[in-house]
N, C-alpha and C. Protein backbone atom coordinates (compact mmCIF):
# COMPACT_ATOMS: atom_id res chain seq x y z
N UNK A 1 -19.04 -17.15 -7.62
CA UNK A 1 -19.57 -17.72 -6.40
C UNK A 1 -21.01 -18.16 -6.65
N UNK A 2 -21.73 -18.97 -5.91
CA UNK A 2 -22.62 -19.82 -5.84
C UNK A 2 -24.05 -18.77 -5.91
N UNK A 3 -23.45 -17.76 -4.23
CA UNK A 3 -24.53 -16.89 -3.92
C UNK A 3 -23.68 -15.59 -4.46
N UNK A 4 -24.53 -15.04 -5.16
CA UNK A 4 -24.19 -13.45 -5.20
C UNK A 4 -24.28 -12.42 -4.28
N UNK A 5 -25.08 -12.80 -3.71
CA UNK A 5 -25.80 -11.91 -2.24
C UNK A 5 -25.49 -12.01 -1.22
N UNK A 6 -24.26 -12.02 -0.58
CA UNK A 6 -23.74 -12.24 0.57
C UNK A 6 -23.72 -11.22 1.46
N UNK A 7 -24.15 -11.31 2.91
CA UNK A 7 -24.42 -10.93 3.68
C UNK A 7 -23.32 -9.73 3.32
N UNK A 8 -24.02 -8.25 3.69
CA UNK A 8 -22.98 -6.88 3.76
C UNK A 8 -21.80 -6.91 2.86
N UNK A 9 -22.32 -7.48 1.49
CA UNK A 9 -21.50 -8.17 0.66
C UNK A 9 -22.06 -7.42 -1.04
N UNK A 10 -21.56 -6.33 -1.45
CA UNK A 10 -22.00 -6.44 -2.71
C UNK A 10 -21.33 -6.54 -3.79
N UNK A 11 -21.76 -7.58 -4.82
CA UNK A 11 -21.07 -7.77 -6.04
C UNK A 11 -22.26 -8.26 -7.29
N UNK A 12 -21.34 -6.90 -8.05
CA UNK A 12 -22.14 -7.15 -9.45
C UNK A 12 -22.67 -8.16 -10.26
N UNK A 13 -23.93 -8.47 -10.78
CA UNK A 13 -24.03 -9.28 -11.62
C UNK A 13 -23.21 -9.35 -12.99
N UNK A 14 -21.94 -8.95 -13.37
CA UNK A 14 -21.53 -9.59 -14.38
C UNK A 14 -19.74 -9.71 -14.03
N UNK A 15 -19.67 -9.35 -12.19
CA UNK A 15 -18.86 -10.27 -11.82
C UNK A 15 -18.27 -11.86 -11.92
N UNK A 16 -17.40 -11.63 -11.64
CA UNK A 16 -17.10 -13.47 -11.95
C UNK A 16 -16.18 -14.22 -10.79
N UNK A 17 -16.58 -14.52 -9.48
CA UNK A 17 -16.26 -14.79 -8.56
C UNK A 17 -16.22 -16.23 -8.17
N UNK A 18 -14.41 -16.78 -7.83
CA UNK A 18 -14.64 -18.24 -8.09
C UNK A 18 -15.50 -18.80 -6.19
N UNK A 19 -16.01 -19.97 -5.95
CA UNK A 19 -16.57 -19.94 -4.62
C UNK A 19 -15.50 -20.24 -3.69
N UNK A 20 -14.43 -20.31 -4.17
CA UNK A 20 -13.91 -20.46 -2.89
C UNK A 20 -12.99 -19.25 -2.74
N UNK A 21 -13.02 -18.07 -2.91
CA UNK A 21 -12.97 -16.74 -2.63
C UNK A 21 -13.49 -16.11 -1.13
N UNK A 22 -12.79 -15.80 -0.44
CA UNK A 22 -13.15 -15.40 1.00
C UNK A 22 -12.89 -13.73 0.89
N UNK A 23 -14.52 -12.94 1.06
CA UNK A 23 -14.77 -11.84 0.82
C UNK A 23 -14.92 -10.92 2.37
N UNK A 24 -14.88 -9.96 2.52
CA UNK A 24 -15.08 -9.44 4.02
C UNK A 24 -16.29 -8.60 3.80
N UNK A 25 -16.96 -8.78 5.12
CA UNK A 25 -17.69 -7.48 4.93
C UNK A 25 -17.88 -5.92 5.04
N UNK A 26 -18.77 -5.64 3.97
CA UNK A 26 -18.70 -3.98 3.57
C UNK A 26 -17.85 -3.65 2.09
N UNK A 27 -17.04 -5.03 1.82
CA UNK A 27 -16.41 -5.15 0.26
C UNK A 27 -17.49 -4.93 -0.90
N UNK A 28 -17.12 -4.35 -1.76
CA UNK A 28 -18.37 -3.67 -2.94
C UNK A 28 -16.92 -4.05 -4.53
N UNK A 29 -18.04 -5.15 -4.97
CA UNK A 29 -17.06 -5.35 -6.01
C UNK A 29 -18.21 -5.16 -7.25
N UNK A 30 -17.32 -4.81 -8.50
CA UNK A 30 -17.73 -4.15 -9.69
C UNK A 30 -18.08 -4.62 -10.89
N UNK A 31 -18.58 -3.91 -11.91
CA UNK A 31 -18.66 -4.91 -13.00
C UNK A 31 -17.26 -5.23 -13.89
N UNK A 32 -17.79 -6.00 -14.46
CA UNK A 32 -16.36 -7.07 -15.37
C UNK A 32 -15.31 -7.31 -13.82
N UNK A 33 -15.28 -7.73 -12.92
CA UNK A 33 -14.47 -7.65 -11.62
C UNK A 33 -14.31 -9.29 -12.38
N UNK A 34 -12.75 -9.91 -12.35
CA UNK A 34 -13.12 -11.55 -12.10
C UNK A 34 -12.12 -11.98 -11.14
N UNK A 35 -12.30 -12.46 -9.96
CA UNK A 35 -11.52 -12.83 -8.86
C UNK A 35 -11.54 -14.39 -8.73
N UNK A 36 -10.07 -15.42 -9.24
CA UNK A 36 -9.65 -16.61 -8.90
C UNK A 36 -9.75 -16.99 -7.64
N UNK A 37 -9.83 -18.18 -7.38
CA UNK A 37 -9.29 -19.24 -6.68
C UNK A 37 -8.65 -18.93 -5.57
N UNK A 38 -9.25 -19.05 -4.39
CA UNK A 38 -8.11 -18.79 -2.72
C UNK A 38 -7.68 -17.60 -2.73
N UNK A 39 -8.26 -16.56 -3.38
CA UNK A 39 -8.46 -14.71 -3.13
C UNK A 39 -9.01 -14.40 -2.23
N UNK A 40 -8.33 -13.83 -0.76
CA UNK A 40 -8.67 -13.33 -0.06
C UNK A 40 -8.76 -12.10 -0.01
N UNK A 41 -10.14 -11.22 0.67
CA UNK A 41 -10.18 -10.07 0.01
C UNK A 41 -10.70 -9.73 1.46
N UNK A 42 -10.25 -8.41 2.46
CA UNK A 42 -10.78 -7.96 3.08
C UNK A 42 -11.99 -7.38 3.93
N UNK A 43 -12.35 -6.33 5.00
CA UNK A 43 -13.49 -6.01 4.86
C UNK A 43 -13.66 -4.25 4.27
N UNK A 44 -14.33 -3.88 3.70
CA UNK A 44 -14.49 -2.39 3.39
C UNK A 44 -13.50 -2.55 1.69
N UNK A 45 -13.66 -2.98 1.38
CA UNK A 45 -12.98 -3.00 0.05
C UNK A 45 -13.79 -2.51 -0.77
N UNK A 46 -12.78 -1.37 -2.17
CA UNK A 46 -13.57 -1.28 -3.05
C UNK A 46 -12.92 -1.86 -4.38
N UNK A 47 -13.75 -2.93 -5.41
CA UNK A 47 -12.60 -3.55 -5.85
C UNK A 47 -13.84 -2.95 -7.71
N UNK A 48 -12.39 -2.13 -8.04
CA UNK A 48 -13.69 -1.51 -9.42
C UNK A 48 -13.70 -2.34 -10.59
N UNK A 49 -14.16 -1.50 -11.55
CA UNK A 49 -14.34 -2.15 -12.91
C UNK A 49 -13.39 -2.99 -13.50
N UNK A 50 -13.53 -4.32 -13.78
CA UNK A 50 -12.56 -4.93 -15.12
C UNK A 50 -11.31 -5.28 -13.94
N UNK A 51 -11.34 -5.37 -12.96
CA UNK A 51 -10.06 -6.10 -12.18
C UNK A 51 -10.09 -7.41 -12.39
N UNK A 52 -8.67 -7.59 -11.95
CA UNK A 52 -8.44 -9.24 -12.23
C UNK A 52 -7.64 -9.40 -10.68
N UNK A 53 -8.10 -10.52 -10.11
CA UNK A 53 -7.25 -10.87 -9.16
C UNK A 53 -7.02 -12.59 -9.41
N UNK A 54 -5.33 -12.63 -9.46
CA UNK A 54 -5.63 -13.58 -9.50
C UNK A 54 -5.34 -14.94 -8.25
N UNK A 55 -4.74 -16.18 -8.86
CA UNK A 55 -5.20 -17.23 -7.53
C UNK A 55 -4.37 -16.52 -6.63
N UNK A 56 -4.90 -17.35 -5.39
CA UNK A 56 -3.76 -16.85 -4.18
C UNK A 56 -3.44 -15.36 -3.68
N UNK A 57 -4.02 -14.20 -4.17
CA UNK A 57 -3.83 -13.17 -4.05
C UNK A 57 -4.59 -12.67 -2.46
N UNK A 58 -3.91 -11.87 -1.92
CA UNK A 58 -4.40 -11.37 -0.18
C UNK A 58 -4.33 -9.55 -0.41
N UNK A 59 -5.55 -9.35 0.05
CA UNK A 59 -5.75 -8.09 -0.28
C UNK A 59 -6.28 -8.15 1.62
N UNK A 60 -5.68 -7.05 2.37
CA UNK A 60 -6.43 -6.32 3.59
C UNK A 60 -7.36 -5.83 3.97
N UNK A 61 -7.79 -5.21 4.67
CA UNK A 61 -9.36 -4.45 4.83
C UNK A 61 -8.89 -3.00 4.82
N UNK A 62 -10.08 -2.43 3.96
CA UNK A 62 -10.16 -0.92 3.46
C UNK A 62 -9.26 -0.33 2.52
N UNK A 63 -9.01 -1.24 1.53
CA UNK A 63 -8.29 -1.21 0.50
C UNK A 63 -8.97 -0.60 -0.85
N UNK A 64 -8.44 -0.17 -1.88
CA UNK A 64 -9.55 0.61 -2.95
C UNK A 64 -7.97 0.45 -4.19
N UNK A 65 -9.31 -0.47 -4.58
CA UNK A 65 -8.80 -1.21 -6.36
C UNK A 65 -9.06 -0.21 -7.52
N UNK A 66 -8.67 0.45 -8.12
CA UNK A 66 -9.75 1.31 -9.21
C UNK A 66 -9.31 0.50 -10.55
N UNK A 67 -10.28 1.28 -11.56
CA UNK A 67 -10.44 0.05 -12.59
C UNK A 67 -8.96 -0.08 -13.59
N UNK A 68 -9.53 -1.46 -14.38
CA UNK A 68 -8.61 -2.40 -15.02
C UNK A 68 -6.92 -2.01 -14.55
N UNK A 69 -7.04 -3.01 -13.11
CA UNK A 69 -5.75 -3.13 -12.24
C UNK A 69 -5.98 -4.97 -12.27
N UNK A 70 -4.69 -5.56 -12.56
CA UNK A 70 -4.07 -6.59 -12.56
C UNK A 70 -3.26 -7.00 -11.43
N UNK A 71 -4.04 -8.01 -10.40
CA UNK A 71 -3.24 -8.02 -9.69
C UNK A 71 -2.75 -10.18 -9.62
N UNK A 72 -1.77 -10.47 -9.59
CA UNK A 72 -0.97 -11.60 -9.99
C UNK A 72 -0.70 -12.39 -8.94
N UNK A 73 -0.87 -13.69 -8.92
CA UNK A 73 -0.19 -14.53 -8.00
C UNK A 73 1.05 -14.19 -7.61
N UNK A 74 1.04 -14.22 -5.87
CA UNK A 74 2.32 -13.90 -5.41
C UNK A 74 2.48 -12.18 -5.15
N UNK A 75 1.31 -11.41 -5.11
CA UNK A 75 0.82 -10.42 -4.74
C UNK A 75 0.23 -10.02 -3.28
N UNK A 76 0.63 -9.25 -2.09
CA UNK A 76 0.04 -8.98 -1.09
C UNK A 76 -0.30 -7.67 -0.96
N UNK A 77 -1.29 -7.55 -0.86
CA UNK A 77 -1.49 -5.78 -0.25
C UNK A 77 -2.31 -6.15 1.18
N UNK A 78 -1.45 -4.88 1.76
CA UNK A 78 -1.72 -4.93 3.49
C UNK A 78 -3.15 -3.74 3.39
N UNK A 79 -3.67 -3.78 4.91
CA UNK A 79 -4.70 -2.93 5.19
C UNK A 79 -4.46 -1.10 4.14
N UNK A 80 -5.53 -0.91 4.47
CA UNK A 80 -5.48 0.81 3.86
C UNK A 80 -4.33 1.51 2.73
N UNK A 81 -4.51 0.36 1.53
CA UNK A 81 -3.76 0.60 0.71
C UNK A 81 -4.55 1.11 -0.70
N UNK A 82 -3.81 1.98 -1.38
CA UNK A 82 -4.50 2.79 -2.59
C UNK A 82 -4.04 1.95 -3.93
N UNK A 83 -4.75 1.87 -4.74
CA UNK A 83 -4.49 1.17 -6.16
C UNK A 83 -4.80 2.05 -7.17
N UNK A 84 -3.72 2.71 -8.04
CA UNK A 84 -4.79 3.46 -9.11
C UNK A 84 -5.15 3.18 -10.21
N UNK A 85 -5.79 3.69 -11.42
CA UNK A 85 -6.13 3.19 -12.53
C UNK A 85 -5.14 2.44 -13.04
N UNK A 86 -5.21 1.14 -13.84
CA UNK A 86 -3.99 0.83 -14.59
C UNK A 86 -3.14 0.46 -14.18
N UNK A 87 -2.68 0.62 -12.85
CA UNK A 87 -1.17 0.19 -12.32
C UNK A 87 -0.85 -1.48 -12.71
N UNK A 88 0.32 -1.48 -12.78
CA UNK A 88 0.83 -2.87 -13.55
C UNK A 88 1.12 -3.66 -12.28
N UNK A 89 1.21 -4.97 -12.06
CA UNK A 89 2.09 -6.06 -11.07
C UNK A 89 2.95 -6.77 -12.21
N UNK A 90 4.11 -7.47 -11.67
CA UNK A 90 4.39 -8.33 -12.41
C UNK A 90 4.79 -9.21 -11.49
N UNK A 91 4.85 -10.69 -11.84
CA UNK A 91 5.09 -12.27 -11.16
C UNK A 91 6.90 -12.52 -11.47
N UNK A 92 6.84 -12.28 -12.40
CA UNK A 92 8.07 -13.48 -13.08
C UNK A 92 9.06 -11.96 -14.01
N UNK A 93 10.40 -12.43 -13.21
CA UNK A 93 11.66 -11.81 -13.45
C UNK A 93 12.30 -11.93 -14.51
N UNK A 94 11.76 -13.40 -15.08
CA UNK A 94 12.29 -13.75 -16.71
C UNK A 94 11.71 -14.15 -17.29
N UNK A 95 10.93 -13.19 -17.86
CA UNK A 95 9.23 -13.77 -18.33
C UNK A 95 9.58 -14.47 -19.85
N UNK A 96 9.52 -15.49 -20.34
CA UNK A 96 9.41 -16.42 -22.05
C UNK A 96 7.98 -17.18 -21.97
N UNK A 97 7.42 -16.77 -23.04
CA UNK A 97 6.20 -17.65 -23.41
C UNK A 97 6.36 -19.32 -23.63
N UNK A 98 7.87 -19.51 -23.49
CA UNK A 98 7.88 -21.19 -23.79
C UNK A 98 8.62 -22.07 -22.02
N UNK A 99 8.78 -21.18 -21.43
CA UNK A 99 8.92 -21.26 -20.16
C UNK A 99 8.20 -22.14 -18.92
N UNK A 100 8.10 -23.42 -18.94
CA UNK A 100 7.42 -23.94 -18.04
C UNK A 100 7.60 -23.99 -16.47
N UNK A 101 9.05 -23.61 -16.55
CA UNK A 101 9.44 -24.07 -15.22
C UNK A 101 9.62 -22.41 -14.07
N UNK A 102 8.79 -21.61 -14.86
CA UNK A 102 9.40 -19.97 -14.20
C UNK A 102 8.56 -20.37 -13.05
N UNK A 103 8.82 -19.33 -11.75
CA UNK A 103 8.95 -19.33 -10.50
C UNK A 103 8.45 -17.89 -10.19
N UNK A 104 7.17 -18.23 -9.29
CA UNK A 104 6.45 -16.79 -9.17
C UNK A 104 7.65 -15.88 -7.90
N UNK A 105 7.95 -14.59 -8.32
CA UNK A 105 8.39 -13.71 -7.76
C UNK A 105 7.59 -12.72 -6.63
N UNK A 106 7.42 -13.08 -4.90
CA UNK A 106 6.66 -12.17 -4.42
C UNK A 106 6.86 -10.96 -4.23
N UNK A 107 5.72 -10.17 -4.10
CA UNK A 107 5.62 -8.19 -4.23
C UNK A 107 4.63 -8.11 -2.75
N UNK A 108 5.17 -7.38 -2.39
CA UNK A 108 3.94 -6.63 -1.09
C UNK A 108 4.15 -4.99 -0.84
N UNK A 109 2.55 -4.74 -0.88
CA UNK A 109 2.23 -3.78 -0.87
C UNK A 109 1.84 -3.45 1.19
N UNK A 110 2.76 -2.62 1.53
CA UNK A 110 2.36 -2.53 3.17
C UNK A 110 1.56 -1.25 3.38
N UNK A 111 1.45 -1.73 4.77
CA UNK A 111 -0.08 -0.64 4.54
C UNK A 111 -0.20 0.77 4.75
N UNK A 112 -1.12 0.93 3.95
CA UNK A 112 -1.53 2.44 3.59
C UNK A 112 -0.74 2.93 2.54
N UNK A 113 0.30 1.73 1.77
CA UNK A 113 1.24 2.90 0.46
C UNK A 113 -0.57 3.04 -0.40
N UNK A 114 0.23 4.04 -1.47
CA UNK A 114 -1.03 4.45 -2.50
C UNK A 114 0.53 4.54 -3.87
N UNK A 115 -0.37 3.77 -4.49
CA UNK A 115 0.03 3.55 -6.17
C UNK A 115 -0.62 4.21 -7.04
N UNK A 116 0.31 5.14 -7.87
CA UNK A 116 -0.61 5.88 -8.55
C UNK A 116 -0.59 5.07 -9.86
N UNK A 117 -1.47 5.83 -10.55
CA UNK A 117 -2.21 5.51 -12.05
C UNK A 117 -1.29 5.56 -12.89
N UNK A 118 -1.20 4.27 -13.70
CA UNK A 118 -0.40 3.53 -15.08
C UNK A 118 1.29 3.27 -14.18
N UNK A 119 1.15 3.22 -12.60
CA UNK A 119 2.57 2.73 -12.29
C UNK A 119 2.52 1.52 -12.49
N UNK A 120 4.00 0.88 -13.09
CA UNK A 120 4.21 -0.38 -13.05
C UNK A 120 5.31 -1.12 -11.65
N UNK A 121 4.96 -1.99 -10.91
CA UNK A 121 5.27 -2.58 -10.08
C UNK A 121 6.56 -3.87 -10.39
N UNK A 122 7.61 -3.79 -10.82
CA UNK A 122 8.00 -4.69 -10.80
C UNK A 122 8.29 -5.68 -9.60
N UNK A 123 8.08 -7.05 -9.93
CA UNK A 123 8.15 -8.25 -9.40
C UNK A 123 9.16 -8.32 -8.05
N UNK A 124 8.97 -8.29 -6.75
CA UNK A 124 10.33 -8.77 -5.47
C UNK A 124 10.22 -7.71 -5.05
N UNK A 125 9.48 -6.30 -5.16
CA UNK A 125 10.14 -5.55 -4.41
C UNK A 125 8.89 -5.00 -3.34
N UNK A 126 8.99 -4.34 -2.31
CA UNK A 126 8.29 -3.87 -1.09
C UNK A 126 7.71 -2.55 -1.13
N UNK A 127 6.89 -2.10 -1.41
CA UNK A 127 6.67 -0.81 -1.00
C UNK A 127 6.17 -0.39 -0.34
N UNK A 128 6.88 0.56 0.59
CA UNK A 128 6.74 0.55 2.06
C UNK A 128 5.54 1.35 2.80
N UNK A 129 5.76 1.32 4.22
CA UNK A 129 4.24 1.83 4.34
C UNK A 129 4.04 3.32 4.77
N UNK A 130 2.93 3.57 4.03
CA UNK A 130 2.12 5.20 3.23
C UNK A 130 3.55 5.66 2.54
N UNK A 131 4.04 4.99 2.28
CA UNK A 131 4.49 5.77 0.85
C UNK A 131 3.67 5.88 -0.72
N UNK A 132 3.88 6.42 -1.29
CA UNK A 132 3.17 7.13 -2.61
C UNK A 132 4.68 6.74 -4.00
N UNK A 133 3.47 6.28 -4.77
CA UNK A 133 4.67 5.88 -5.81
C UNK A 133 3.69 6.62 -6.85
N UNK A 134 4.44 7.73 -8.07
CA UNK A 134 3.66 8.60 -8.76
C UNK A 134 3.06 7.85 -9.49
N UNK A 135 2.09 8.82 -10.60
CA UNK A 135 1.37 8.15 -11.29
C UNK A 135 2.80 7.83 -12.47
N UNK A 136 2.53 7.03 -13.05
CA UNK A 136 3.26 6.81 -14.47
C UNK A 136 4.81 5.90 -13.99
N UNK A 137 4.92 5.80 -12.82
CA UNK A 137 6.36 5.70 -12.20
C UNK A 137 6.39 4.06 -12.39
N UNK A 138 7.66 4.01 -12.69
CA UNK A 138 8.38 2.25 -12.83
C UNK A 138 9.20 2.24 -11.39
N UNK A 139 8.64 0.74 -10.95
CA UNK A 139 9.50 0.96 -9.58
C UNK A 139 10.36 -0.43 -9.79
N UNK A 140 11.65 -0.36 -9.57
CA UNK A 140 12.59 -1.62 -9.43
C UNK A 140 13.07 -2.22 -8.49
N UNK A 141 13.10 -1.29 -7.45
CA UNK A 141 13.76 -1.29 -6.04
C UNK A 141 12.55 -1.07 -5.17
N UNK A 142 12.63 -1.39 -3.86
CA UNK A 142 11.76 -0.99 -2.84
C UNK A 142 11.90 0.45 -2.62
N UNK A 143 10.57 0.43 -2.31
CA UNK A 143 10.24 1.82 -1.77
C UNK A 143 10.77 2.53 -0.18
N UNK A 144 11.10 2.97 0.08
CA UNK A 144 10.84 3.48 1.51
C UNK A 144 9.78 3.87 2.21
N UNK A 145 9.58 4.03 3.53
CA UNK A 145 8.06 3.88 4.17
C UNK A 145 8.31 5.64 3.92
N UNK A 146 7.22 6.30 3.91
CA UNK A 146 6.34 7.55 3.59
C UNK A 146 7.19 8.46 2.52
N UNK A 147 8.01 7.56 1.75
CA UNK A 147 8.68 8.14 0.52
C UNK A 147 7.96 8.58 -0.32
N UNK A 148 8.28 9.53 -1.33
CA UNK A 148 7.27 10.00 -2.47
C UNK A 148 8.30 9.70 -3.77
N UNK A 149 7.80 8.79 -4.48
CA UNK A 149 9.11 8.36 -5.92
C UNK A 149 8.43 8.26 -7.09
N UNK A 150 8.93 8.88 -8.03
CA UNK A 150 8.86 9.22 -9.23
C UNK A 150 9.70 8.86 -10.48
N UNK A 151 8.91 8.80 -11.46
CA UNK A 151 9.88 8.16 -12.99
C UNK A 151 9.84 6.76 -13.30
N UNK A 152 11.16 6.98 -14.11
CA UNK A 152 11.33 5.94 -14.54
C UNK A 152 13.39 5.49 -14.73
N UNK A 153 13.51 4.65 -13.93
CA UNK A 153 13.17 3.87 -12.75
C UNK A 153 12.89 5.27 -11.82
N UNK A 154 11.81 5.00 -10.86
CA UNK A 154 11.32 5.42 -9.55
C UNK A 154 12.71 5.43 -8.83
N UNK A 155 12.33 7.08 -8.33
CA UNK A 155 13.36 7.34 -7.33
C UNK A 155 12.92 8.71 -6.51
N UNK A 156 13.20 8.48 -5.56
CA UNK A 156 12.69 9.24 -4.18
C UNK A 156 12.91 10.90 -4.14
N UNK A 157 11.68 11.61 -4.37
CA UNK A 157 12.38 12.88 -4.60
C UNK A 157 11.26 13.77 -3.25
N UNK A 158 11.19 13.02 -2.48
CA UNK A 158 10.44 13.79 -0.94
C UNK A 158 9.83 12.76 -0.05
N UNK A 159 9.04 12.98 0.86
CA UNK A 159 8.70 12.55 1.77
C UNK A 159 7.39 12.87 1.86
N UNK A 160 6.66 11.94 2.49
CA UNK A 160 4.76 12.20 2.04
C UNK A 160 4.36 12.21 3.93
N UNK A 161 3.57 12.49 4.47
CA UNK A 161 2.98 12.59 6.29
C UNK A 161 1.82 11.05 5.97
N UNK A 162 1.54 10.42 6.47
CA UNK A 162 0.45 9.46 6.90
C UNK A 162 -0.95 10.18 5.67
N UNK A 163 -1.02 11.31 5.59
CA UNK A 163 -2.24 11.52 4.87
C UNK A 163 -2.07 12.06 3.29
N UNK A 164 -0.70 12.01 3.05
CA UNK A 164 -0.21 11.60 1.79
C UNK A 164 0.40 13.50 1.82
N UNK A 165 0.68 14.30 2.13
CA UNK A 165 1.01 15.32 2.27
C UNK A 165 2.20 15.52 2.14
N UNK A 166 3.06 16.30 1.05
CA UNK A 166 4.39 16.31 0.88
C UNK A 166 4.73 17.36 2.26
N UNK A 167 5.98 16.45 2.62
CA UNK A 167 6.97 17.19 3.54
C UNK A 167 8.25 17.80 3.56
N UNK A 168 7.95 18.29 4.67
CA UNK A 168 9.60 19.93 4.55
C UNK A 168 10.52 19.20 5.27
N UNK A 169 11.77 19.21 4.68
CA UNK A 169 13.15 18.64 5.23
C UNK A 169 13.45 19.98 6.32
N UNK A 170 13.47 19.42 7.48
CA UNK A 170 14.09 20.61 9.02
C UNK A 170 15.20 19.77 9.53
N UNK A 171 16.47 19.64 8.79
CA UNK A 171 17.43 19.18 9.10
C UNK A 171 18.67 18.92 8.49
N UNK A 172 20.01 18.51 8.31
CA UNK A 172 20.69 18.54 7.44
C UNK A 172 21.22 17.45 7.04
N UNK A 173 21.78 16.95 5.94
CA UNK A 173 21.79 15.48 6.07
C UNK A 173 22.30 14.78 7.03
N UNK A 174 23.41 15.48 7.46
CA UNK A 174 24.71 14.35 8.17
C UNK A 174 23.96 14.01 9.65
N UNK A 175 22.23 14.08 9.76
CA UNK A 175 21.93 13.84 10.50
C UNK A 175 20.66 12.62 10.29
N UNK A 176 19.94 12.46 11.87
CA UNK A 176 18.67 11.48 10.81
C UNK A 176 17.83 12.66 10.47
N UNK A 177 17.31 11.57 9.04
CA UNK A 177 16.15 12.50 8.16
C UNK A 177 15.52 13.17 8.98
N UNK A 178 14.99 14.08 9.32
CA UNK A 178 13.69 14.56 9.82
C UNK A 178 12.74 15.20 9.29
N UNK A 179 11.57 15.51 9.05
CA UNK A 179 10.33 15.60 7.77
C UNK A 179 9.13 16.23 8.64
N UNK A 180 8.61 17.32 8.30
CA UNK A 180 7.42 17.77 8.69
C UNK A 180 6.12 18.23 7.59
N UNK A 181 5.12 17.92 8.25
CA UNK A 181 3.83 18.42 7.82
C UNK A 181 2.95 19.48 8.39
N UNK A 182 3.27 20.47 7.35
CA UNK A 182 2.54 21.92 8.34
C UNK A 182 0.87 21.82 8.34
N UNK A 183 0.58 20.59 7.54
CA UNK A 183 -0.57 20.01 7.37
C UNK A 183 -1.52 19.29 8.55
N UNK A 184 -0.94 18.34 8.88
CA UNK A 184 -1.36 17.46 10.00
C UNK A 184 -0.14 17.82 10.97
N UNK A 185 0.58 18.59 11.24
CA UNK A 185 1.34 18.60 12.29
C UNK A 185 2.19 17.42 12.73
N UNK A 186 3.06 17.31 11.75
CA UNK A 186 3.19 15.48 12.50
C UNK A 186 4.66 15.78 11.66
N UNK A 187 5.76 15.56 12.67
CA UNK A 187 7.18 14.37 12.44
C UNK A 187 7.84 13.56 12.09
N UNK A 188 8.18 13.33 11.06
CA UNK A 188 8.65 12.25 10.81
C UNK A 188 10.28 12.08 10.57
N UNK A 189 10.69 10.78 11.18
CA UNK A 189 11.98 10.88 11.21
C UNK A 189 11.93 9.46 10.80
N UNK A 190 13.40 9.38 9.74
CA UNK A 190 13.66 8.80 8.98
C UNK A 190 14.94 8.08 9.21
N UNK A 191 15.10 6.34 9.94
CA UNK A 191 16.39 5.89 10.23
C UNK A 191 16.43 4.73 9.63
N UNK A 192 17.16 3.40 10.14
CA UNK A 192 16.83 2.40 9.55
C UNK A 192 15.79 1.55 9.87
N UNK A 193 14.86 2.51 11.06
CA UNK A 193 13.57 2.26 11.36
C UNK A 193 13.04 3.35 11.44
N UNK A 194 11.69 3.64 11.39
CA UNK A 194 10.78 5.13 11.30
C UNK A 194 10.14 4.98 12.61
N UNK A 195 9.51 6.53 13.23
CA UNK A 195 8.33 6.65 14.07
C UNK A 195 8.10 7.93 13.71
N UNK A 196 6.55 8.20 14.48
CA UNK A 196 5.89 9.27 13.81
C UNK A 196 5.85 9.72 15.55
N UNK A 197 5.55 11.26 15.81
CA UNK A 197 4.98 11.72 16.70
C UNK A 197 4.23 12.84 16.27
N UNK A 198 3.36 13.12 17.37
CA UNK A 198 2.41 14.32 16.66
C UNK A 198 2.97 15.37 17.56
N UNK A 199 3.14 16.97 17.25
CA UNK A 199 3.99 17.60 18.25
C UNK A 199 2.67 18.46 19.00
């Protein structure tokens, strides 16, 4: 960008910010950070060391990037979402280096999931919102909203509360899920739509 100093705006001098990048305020971006072309980036963001965002990418407000995370055209992350060290994106389903004609594959991140450190994201799929995908975990399939999934391929082995808190199954299957947090006190029931109540 042109100005470095943008109002409630901080970014490093050895940032690399293209100007037509639309930043929010209270966003704090890092060194080696280099953000393309028509990157929209929230307000309250923390976007760390050595990220790459690239064109076209939409990031929410109060989002937190940690360092050398790759994030790819055809990438969305919604409000209050976690990024951890390393986590992978990928664009393209049939990736060849002699390939001209491949076709970017979209990924969205909804809000409040948290991605842990060295997960890889494959390309089309959703992960839902405040769910937790482990550190190290390959995901192929969508996530479920406040799921907790693990491995490789990622697969669902609990249920997380809004503040990332693993939850106790109080129910039996042949019914809907139901999920508690002796933590935050809070409900969760699990159908082909979710709601939370606090009891």
């Amino acid at each position: 960008m042109k100005q470095k100093n943008l109002k409630d705006v901080f970014i490093c001098q050895t940032a690399n910010v293209n100007e037509s990048a639309i930043i929010g305020k209270g966003t704090r971006i890092w060194n080696q950070v280099q953000i393309r072309e028509n990157v929209k980036i929230g307000k309250n963001c923390i976007i760390g060391k050595n990220v790459y965002l690239d064109l076209d990418v939409i990031i929410g407000d109060n989002v937190k990037i940690q360092n050398n995370v790759s994030l790819y055209k055809g990438l969305t992350v919604e409000d209050d979402v976690f990024i951890g060290p390393h986590a992978v994106f990928t664009n393209d389903l049939q990736p060849r280096a002699f390939n001209k004609d491949w076709k970017i594959t979209k990924t969205l991140l909804r809000k409040g999931c948290s991605i842990g450190a060295n997960a890889t994201i494959i390309a089309g799929n959703v992960i839902g919102p405040y769910s937790m995908v482990g550190a190290g975990s390959v995901v192929t399939q969508d996530v479920a909203p406040f799921s907790l999934v693990m491995g490789n391929p990622a697969r669902i082995i609990g249920f997380v509360c809004k503040m990332g808190h693993k939850m106790t199954k109080i129910n039996k299957l042949n019914e809907q899920l139901r999920y508690y947090c002796d933590i935050c006190k809070e409900e969760i029931v699990i159908n082909m739509h979710f709601h939370c109540k606090k009891l």
